[in-house]
N, C-alpha and C. Protein backbone atom coordinates (compact mmCIF):
# COMPACT_ATOMS: atom_id res chain seq x y z
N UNK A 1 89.60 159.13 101.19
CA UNK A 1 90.97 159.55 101.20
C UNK A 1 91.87 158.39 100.84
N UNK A 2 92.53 158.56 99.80
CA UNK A 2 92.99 157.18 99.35
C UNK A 2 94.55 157.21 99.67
N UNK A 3 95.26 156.27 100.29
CA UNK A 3 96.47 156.25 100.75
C UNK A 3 96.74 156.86 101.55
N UNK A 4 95.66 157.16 102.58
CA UNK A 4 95.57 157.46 104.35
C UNK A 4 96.31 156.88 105.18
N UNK A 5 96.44 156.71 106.22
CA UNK A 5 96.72 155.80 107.12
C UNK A 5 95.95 155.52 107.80
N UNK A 6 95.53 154.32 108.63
CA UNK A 6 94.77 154.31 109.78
C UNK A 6 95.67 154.39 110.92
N UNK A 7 94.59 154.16 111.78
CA UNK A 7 95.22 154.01 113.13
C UNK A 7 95.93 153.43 113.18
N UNK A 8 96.25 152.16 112.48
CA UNK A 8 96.90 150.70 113.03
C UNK A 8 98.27 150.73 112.20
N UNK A 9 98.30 151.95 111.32
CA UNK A 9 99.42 152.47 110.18
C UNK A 9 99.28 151.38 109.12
N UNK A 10 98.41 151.16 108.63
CA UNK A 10 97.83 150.39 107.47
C UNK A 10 97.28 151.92 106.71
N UNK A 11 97.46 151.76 105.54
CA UNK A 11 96.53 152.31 104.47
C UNK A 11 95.20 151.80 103.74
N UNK A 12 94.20 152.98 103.80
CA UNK A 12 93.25 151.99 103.25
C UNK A 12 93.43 151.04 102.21
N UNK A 13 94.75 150.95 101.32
CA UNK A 13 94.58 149.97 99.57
C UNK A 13 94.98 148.83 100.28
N UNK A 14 96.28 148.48 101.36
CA UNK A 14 96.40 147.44 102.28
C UNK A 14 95.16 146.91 103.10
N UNK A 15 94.52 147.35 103.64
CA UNK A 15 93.60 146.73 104.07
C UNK A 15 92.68 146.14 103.37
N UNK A 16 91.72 146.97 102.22
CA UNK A 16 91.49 146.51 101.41
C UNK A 16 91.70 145.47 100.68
N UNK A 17 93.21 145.51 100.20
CA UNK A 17 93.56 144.17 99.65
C UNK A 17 93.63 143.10 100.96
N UNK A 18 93.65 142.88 101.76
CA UNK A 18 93.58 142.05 102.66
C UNK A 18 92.54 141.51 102.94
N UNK A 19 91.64 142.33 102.98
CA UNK A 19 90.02 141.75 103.13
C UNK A 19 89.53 141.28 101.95
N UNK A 20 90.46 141.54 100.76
CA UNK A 20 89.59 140.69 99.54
C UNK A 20 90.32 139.33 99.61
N UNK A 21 91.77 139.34 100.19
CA UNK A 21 92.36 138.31 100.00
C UNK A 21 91.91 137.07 100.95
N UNK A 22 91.35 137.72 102.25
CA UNK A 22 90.58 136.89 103.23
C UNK A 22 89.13 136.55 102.48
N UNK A 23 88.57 137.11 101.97
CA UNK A 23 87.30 136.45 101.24
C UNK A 23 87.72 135.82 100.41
N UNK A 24 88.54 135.94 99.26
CA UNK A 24 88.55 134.84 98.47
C UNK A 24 89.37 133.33 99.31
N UNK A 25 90.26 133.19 99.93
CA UNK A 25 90.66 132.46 100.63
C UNK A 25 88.96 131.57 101.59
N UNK A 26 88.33 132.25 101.98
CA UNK A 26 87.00 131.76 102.54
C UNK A 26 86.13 131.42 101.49
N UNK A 27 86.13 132.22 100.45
CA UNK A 27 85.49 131.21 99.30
C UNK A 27 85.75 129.97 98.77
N UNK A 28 87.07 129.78 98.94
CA UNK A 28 88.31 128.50 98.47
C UNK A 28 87.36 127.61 98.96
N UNK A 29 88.11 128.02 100.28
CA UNK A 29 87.44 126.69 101.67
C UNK A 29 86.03 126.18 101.16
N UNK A 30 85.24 126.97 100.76
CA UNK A 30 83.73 126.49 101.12
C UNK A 30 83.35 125.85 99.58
N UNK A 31 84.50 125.54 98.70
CA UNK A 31 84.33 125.29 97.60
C UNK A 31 85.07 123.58 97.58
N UNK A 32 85.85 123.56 98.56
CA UNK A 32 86.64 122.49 98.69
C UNK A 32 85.46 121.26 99.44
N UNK A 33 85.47 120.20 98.79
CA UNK A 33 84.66 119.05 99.18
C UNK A 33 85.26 119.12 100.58
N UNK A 34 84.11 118.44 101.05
CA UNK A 34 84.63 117.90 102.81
C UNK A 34 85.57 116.65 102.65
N UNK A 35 86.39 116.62 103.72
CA UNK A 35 86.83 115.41 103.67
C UNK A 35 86.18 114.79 104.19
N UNK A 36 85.95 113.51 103.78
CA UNK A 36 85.39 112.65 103.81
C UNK A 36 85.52 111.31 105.23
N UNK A 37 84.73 111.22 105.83
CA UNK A 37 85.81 109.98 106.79
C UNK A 37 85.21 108.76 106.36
N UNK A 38 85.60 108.00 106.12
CA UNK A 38 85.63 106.68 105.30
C UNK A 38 85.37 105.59 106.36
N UNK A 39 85.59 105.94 107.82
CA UNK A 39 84.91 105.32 108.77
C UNK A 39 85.81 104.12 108.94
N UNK A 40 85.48 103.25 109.61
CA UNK A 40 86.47 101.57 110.51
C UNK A 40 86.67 100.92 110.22
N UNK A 41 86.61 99.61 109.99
CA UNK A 41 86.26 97.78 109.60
C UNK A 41 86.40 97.60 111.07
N UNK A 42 85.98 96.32 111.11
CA UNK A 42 86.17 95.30 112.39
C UNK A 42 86.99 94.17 111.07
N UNK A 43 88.31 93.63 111.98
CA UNK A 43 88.54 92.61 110.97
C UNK A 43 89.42 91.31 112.20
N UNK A 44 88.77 90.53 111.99
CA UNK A 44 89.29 89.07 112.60
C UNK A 44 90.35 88.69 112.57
N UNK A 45 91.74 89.13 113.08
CA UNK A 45 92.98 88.59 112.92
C UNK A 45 93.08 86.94 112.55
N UNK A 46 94.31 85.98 112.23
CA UNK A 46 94.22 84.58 112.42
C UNK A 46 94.48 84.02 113.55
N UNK A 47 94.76 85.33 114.77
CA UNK A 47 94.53 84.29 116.18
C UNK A 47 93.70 84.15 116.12
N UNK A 48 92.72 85.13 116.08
CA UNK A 48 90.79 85.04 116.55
C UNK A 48 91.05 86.33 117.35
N UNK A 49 91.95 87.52 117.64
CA UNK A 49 91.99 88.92 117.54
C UNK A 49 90.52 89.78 116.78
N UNK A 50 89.95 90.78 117.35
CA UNK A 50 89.39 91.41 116.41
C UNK A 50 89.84 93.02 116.47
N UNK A 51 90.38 93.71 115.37
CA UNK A 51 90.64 94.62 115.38
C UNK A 51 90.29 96.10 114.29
N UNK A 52 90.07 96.99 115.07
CA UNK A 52 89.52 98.20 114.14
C UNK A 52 90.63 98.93 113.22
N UNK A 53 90.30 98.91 112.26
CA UNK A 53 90.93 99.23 110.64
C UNK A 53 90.10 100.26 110.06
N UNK A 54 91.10 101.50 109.76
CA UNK A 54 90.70 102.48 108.60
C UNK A 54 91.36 101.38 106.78
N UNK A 55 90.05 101.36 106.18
CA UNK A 55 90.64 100.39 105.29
C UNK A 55 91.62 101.31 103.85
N UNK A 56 91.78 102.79 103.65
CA UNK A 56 92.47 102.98 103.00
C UNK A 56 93.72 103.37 103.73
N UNK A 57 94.06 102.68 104.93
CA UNK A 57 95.41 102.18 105.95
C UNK A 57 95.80 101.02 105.93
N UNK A 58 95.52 100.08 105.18
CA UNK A 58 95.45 98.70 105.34
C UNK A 58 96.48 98.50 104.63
N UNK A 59 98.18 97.58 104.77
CA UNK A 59 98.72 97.43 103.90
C UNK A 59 98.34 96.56 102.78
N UNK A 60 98.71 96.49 101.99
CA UNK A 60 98.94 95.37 100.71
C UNK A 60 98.77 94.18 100.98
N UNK A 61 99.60 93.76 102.17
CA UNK A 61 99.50 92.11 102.52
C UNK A 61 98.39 92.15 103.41
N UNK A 62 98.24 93.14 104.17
CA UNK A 62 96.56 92.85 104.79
C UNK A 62 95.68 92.71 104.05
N UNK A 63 96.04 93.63 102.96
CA UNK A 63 94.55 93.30 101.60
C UNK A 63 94.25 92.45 101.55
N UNK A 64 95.63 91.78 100.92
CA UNK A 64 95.94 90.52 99.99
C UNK A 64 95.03 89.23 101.29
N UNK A 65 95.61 89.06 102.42
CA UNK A 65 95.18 87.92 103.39
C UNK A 65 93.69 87.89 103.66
N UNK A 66 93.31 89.21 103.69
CA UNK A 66 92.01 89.12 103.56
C UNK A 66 91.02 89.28 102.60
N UNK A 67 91.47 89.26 101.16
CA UNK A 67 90.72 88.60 99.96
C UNK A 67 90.63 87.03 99.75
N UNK A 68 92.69 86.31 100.61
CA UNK A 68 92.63 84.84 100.16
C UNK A 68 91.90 83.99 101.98
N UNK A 69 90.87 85.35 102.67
CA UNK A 69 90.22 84.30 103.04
C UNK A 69 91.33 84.18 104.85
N UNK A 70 92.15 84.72 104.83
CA UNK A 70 92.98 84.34 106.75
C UNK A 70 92.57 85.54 107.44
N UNK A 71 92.37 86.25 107.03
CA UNK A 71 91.26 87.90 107.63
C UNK A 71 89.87 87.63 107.12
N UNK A 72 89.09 87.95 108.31
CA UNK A 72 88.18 87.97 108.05
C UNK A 72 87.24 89.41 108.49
N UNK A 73 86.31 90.09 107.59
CA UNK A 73 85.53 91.25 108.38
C UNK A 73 84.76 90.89 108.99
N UNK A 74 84.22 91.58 110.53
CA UNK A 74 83.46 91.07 111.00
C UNK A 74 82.70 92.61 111.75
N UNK A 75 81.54 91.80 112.41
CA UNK A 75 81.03 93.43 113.43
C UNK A 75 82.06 93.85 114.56
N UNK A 76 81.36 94.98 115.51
CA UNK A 76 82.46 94.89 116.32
C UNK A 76 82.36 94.39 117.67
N UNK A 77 81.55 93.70 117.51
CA UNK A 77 81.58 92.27 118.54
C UNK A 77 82.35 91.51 118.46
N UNK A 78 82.74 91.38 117.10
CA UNK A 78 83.80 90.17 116.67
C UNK A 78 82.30 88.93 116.06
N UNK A 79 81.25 88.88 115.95
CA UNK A 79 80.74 88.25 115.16
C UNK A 79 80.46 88.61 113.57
N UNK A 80 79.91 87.00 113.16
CA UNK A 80 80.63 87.21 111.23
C UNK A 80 79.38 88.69 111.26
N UNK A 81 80.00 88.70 109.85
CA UNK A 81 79.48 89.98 109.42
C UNK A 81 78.33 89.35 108.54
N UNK A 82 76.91 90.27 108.50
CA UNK A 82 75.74 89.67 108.20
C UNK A 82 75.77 90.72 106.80
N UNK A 83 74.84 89.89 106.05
CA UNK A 83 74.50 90.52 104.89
C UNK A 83 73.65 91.66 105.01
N UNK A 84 72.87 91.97 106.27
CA UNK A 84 72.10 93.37 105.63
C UNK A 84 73.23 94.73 106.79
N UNK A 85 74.54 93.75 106.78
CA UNK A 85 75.50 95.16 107.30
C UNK A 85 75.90 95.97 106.74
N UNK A 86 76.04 96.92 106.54
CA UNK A 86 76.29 98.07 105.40
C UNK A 86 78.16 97.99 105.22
N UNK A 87 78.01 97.45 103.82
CA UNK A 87 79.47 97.26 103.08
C UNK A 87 80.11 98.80 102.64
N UNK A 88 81.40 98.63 102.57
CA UNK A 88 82.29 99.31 102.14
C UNK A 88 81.42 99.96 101.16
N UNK A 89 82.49 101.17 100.44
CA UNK A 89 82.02 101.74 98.98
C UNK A 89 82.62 100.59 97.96
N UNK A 90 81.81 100.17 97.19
CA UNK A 90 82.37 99.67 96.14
C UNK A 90 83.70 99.79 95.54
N UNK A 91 84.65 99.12 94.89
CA UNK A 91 85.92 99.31 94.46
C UNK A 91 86.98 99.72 95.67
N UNK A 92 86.46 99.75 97.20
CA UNK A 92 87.28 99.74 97.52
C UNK A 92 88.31 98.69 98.44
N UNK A 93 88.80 98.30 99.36
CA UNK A 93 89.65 97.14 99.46
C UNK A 93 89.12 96.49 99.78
N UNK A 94 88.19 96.55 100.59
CA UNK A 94 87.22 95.36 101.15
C UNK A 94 86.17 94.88 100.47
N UNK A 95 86.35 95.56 99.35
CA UNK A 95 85.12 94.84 97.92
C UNK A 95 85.14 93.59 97.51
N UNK A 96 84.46 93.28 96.96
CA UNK A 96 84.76 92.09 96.09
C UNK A 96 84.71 91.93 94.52
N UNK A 97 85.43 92.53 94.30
CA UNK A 97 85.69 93.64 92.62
C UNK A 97 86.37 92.28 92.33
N UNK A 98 86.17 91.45 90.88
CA UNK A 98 86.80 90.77 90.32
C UNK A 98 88.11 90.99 89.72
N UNK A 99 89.16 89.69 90.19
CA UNK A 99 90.08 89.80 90.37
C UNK A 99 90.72 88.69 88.81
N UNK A 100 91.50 90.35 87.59
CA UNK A 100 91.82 89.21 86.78
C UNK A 100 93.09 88.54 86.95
N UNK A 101 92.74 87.67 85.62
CA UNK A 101 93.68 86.47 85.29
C UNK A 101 95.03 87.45 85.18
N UNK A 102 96.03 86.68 86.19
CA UNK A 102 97.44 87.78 86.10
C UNK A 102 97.66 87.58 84.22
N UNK A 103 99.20 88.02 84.38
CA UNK A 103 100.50 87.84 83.64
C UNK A 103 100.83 86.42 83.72
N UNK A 104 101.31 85.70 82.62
CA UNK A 104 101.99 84.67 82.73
C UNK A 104 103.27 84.79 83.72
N UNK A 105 103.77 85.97 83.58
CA UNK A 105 105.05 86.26 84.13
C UNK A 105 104.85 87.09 85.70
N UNK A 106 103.46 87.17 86.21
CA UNK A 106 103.47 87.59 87.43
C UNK A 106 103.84 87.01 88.54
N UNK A 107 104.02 87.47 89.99
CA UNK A 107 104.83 86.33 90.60
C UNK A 107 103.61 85.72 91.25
N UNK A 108 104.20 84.44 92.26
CA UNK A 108 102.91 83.33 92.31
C UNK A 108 102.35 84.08 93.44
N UNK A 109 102.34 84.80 94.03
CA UNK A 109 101.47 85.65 95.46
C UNK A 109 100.20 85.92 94.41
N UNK A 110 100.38 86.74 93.04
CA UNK A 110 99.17 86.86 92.32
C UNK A 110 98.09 85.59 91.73
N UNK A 111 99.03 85.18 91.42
CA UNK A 111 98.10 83.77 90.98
C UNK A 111 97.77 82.86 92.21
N UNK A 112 98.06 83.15 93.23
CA UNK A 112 97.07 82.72 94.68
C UNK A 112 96.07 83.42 94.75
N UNK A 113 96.44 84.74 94.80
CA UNK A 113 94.98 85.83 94.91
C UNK A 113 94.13 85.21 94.08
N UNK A 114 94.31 85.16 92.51
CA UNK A 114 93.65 84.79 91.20
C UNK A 114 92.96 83.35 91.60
N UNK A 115 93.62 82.08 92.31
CA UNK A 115 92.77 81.25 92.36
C UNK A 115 91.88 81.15 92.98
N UNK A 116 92.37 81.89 94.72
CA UNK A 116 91.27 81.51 95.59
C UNK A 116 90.28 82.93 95.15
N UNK A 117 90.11 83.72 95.13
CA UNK A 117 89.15 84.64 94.80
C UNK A 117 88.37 84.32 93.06
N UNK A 118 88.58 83.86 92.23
CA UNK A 118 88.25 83.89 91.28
C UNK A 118 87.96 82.55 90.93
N UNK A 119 88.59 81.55 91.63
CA UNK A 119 88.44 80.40 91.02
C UNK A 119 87.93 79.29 91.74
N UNK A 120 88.25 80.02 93.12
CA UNK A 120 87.13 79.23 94.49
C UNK A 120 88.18 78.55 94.82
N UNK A 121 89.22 78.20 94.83
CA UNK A 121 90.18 77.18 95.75
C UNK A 121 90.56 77.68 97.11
N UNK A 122 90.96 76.99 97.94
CA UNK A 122 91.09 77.06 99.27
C UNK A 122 92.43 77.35 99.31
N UNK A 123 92.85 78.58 100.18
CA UNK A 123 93.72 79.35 99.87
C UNK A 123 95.39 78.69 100.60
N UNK A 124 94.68 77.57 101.55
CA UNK A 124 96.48 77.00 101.67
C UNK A 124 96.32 75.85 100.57
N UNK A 125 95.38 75.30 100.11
CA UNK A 125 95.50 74.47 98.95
C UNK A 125 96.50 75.71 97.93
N UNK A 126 95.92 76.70 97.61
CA UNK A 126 96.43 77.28 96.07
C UNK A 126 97.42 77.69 96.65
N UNK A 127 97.99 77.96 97.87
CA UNK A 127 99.63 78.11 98.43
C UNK A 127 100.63 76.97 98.74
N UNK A 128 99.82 76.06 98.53
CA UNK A 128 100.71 74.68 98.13
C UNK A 128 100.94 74.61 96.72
N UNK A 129 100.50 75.17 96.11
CA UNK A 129 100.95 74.42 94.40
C UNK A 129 101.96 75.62 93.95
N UNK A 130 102.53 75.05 92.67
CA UNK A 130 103.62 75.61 92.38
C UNK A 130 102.98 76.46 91.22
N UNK A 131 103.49 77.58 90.73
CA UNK A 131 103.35 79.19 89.90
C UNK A 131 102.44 78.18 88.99
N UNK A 132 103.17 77.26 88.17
CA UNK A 132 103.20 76.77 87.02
C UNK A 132 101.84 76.02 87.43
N UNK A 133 101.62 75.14 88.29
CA UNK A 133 100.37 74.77 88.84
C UNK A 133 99.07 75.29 88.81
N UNK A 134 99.40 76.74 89.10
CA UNK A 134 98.22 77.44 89.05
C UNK A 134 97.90 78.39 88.03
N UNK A 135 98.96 78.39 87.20
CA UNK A 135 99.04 78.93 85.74
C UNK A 135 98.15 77.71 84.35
N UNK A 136 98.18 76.65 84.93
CA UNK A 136 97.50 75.47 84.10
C UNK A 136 96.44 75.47 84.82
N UNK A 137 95.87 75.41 85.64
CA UNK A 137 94.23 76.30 85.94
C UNK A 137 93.44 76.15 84.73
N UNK A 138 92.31 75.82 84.49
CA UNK A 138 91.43 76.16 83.47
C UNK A 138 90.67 77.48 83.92
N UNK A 139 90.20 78.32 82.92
CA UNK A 139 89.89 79.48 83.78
C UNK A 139 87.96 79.45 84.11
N UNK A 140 87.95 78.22 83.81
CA UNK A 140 86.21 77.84 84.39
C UNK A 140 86.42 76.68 84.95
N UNK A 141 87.49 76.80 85.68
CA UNK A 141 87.74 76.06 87.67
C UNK A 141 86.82 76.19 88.73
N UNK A 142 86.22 77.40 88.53
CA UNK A 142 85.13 77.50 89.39
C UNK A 142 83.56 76.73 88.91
N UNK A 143 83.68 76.63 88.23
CA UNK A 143 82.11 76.08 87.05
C UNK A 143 82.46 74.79 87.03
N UNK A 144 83.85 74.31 86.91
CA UNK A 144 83.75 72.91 86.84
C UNK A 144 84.75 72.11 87.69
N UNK A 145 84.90 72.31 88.97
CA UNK A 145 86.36 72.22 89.16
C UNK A 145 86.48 70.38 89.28
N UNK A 146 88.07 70.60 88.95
CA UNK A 146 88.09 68.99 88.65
C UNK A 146 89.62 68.77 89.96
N UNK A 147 90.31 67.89 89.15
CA UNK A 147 90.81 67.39 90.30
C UNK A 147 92.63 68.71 90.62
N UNK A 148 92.83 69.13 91.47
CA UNK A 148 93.79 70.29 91.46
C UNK A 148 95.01 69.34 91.30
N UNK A 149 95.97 70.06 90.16
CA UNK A 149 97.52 69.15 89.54
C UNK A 149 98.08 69.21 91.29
N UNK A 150 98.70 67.78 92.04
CA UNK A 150 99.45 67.96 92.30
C UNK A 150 98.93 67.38 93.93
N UNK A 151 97.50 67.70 94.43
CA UNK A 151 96.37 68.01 95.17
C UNK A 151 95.86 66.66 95.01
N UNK A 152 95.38 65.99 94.96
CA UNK A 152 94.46 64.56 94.89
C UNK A 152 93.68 64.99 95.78
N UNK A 153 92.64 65.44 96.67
CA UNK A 153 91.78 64.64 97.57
C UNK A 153 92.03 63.39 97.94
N UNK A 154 92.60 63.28 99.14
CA UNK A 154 92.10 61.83 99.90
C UNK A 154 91.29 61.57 100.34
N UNK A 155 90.17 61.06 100.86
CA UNK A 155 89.07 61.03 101.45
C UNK A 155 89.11 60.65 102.68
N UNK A 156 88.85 61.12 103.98
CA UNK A 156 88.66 60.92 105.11
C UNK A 156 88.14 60.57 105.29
N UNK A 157 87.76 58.92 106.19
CA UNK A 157 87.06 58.45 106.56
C UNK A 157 85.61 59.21 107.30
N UNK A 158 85.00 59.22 107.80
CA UNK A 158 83.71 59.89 108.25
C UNK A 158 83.75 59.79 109.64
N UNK A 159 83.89 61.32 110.70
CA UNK A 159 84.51 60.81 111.77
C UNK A 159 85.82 61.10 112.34
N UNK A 160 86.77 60.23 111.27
CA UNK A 160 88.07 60.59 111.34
C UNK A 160 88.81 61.96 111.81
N UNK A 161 89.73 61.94 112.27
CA UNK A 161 90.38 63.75 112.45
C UNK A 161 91.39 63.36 111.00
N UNK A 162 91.36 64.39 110.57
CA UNK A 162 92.28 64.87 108.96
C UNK A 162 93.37 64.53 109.34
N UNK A 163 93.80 64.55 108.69
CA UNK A 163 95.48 64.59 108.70
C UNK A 163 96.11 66.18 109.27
N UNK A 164 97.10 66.60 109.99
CA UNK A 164 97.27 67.96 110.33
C UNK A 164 97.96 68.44 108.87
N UNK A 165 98.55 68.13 107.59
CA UNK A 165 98.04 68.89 106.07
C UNK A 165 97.46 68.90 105.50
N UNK A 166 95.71 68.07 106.23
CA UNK A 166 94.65 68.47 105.38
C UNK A 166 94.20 70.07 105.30
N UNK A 167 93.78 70.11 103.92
CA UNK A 167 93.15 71.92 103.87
C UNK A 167 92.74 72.15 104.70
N UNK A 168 91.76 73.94 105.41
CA UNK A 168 91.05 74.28 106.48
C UNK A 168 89.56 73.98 106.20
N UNK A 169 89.39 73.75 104.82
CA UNK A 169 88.02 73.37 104.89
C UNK A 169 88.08 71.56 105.44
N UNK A 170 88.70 70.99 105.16
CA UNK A 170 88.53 69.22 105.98
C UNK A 170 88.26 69.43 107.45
N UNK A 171 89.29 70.40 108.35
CA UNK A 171 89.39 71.16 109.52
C UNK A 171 87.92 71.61 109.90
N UNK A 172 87.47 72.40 109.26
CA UNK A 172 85.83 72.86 109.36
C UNK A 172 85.22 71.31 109.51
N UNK A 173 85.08 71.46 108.71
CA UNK A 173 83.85 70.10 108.24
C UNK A 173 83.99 68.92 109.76
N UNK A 174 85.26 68.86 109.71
CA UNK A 174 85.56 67.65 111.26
C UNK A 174 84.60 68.26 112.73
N UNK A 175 85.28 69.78 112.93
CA UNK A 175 84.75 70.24 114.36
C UNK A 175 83.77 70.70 113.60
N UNK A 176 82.79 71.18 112.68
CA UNK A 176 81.51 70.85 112.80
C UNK A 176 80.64 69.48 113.26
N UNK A 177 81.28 68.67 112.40
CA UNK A 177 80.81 67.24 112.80
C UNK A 177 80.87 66.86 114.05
N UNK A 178 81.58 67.24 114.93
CA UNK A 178 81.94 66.95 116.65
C UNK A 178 81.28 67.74 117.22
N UNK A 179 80.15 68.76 116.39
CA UNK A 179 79.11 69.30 117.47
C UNK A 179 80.23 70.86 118.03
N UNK A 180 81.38 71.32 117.90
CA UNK A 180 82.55 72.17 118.21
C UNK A 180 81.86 73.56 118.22
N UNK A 181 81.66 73.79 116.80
CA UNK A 181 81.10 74.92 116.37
C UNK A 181 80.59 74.96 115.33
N UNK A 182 80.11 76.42 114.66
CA UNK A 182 79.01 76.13 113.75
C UNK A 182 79.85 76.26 112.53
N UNK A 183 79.52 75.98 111.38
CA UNK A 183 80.33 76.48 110.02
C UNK A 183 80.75 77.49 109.71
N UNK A 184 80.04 78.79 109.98
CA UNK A 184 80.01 79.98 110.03
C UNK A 184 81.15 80.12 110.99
N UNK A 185 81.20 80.01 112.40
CA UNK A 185 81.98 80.47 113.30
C UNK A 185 83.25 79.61 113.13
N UNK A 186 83.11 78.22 112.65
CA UNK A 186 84.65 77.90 112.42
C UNK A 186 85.62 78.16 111.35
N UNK A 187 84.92 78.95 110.30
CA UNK A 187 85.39 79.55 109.35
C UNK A 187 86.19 80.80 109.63
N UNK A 188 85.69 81.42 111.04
CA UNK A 188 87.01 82.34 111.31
C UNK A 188 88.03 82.14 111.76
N UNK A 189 88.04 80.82 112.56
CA UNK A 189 89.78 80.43 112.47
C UNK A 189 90.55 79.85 112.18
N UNK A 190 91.79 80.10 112.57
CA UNK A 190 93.07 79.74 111.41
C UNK A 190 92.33 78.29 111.96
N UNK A 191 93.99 77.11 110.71
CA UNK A 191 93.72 75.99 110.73
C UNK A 191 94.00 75.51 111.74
N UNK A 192 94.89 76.48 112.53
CA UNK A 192 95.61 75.83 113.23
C UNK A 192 94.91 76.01 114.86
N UNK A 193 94.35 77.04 114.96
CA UNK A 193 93.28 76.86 115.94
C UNK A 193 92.18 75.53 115.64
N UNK A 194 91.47 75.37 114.69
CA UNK A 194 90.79 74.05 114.59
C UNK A 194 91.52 73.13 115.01
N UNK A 195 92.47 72.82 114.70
CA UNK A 195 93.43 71.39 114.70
C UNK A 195 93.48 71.79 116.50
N UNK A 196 93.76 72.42 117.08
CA UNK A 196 93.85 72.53 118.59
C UNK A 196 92.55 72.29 119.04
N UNK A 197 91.65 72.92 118.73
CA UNK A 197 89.90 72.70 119.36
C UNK A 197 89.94 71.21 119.30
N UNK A 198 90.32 70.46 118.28
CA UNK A 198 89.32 69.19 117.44
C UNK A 198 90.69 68.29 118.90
N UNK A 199 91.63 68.68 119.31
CA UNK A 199 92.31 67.79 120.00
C UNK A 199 92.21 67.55 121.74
């Protein structure tokens, strides 16, 4: 009987169309990828904080600090992170996707990223030099690096405590030498925690 009513004062072509519109709507769904959960980080603040991170939440400058090396990932113990720990997906922020040679005309936050990730410099070294500094870079700095414009190396006596504007690697190298901590573990903190341990 077509254009009946039911009980519920629906007609059968309304209902009908309703139940096709609920199946295709349930077909949608089951056609739609899952979302995906992309899961945590553990990441080492520069107090020595360790904190849990969804990494496509991470701002820009968190990226950025923890490509030039002041964030560090770690487990969620807060110890370093070991090589057979299961990494990110590729390409994504916590990768280590090569990072090119900016713009001449980019501003110098990029050509910090560009040195210390690409070119191996120590990232308050390449935040001491000026745009133009790190724009004269040879771009096989890493293969051969010579002396940084501007930068001399002084040499610390053996022993000695650095100077408090020596880089964080002089910082390492000292409270390793004093027996402090290990290379690994003093590499997660700032400089400025070393310079306090080593005193």
């Amino acid at each position: 009987m077509a254009g009946s009513a039911s009980a519920e004062g629906f007609t059968e072509e309304e209902l009908a169309a309703a139940l096709q519109l609920l199946r295709s709507r349930q077909a949608q769904s089951k056609a739609r990828p899952p979302v995906k959960d992309e899961g945590t980080v553990f990441i080492r603040g520069e107090g020595g904080s360790v904190f849990e991170m969804t990494p496509s939440k991470m701002s820009s400058d968190l990226k950025r600090r923890l490509r030039l090396g002041y964030l560090r990932q770690v487990n969620a113990d807060g110890s370093p992170l070991r090589e057979n720990t299961p990494a990110p997906a590729p390409g994504g922020p916590l990768g280590q996707e090569p990072v090119p040679r900016p713009a001449k005309s980019a501003p110098k936050k990029d050509w910090v990223l560009y040195a210390v990730t690409a070119l191996g410099l120590d990232a308050e070294r390449a935040e001491g030099m000026t745009r133009q500094e790190l724009i004269d870079l040879p771009a096989d700095h890493a293969q051969h690096p010579g002396p940084t414009p501007g930068n001399e190396p002084v040499p610390t006596p053996a022993g000695a405590r650095p100077d408090e504007d020596a880089p964080k690697s002089e910082w390492i190298a000292h409270v390793v030498s004093k027996g402090l901590l290990s290379a690994e573990d003093a590499s997660n903190y700032t400089k400025a925690d070393l310079i306090d341990l080593a005193t």
